[in-house]
N, C-alpha and C. Protein backbone atom coordinates (compact mmCIF):
# COMPACT_ATOMS: atom_id res chain seq x y z
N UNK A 1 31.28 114.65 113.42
CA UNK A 1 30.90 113.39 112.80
C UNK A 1 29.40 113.19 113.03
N UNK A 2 28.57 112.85 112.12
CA UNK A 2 26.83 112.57 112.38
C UNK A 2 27.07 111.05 112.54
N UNK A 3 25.48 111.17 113.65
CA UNK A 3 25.50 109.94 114.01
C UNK A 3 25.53 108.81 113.54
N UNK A 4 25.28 108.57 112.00
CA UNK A 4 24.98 107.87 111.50
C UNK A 4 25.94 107.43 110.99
N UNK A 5 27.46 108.07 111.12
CA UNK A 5 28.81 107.48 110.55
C UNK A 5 29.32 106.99 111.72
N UNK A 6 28.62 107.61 112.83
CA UNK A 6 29.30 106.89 114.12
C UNK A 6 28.80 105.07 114.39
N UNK A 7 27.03 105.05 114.11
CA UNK A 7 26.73 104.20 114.20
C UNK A 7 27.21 103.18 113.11
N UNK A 8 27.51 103.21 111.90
CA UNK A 8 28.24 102.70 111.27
C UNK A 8 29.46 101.95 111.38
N UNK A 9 30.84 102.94 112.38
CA UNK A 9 31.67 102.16 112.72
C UNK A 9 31.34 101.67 113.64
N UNK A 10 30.61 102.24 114.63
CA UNK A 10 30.47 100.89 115.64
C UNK A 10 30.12 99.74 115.41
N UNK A 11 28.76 99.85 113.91
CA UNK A 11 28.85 98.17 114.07
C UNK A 11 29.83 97.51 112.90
N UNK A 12 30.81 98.01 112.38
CA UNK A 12 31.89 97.77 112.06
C UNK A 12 32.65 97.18 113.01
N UNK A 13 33.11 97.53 114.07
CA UNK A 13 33.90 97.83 115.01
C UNK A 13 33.66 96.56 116.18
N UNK A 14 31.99 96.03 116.14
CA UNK A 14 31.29 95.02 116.43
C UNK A 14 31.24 93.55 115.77
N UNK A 15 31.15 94.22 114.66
CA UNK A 15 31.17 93.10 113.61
C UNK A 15 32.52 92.44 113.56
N UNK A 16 33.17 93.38 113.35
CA UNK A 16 34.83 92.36 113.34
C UNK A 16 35.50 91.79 114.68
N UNK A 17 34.54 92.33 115.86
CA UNK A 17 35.08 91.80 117.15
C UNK A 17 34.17 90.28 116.98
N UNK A 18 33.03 90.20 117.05
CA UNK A 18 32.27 89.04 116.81
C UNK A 18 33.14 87.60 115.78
N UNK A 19 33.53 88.37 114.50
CA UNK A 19 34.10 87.38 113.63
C UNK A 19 34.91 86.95 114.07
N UNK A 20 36.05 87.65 114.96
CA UNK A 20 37.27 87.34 115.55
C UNK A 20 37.25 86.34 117.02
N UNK A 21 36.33 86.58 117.53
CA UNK A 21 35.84 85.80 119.11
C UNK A 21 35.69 84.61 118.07
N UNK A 22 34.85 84.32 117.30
CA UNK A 22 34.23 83.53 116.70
C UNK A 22 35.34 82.52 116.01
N UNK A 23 36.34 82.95 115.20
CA UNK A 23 37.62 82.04 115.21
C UNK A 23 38.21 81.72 116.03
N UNK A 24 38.46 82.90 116.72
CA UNK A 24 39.21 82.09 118.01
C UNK A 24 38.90 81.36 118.91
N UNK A 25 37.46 81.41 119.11
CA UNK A 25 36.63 80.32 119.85
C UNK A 25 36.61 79.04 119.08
N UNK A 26 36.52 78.76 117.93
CA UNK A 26 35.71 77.73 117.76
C UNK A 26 36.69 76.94 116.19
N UNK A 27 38.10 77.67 116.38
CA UNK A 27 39.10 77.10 115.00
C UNK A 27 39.85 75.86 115.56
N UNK A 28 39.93 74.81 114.97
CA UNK A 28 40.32 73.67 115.52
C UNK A 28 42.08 73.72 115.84
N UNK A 29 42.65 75.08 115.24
CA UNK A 29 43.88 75.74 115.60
C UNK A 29 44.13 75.36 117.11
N UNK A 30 43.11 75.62 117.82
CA UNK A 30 43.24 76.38 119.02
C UNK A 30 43.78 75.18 120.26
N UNK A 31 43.51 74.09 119.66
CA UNK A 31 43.56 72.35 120.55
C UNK A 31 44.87 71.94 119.65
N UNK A 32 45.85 72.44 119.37
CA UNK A 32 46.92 72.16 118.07
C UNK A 32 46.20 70.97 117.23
N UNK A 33 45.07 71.09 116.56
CA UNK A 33 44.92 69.80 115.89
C UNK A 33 44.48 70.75 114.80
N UNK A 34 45.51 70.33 114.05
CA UNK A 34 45.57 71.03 112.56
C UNK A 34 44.97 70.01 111.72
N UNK A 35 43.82 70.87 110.87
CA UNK A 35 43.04 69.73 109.96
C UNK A 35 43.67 69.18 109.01
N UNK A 36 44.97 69.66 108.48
CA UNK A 36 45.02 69.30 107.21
C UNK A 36 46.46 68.16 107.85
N UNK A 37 46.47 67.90 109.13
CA UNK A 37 47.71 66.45 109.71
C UNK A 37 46.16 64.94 109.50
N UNK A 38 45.53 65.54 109.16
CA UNK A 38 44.58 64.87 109.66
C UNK A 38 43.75 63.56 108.67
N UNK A 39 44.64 62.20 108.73
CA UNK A 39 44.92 61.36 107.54
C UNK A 39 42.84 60.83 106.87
N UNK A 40 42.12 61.09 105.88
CA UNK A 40 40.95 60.29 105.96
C UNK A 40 41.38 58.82 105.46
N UNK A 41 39.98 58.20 105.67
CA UNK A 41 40.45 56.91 105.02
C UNK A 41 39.76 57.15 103.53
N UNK A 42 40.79 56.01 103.15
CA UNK A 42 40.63 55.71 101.75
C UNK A 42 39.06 55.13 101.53
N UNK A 43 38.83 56.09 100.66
CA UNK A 43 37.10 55.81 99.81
C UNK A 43 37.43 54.54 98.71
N UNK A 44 36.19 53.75 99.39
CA UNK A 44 35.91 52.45 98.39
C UNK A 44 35.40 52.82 97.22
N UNK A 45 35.77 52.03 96.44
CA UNK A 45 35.39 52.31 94.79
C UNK A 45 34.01 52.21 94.37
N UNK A 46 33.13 52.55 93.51
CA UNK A 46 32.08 51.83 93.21
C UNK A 46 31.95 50.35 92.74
N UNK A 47 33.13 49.58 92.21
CA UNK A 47 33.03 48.02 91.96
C UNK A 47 33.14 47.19 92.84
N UNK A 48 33.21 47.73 94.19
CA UNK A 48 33.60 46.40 95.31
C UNK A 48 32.32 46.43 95.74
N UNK A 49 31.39 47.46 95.68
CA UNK A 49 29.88 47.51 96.02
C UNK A 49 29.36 46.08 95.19
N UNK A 50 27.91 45.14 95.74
CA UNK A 50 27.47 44.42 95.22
C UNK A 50 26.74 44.96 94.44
């Protein structure tokens, strides 16, 4: 294998470890608070504005 297919998967191999730390660190999954339980409030209309 030349180096240059090696260096390739490695940062393949890097890259998808990063993306993956990166969800799993920081997905609101992770505290069970699922975004989509998650009620907004109701948006005022433009006619109740003065």
């Amino acid at each position: 294998m030349r180096i240059e297919k090696v260096e390739q998967v490695a940062a393949l191999i890097i890259t998808a470890g990063l993306v993956l730390g990166n969800f799993v660190m920081f997905t609101p999954w992770r505290n069970d608070q699922d975004p989509r339980n998650h009620q907004a409030p109701p948006l005022q209309s433009q006619s109740e504005r003065p």
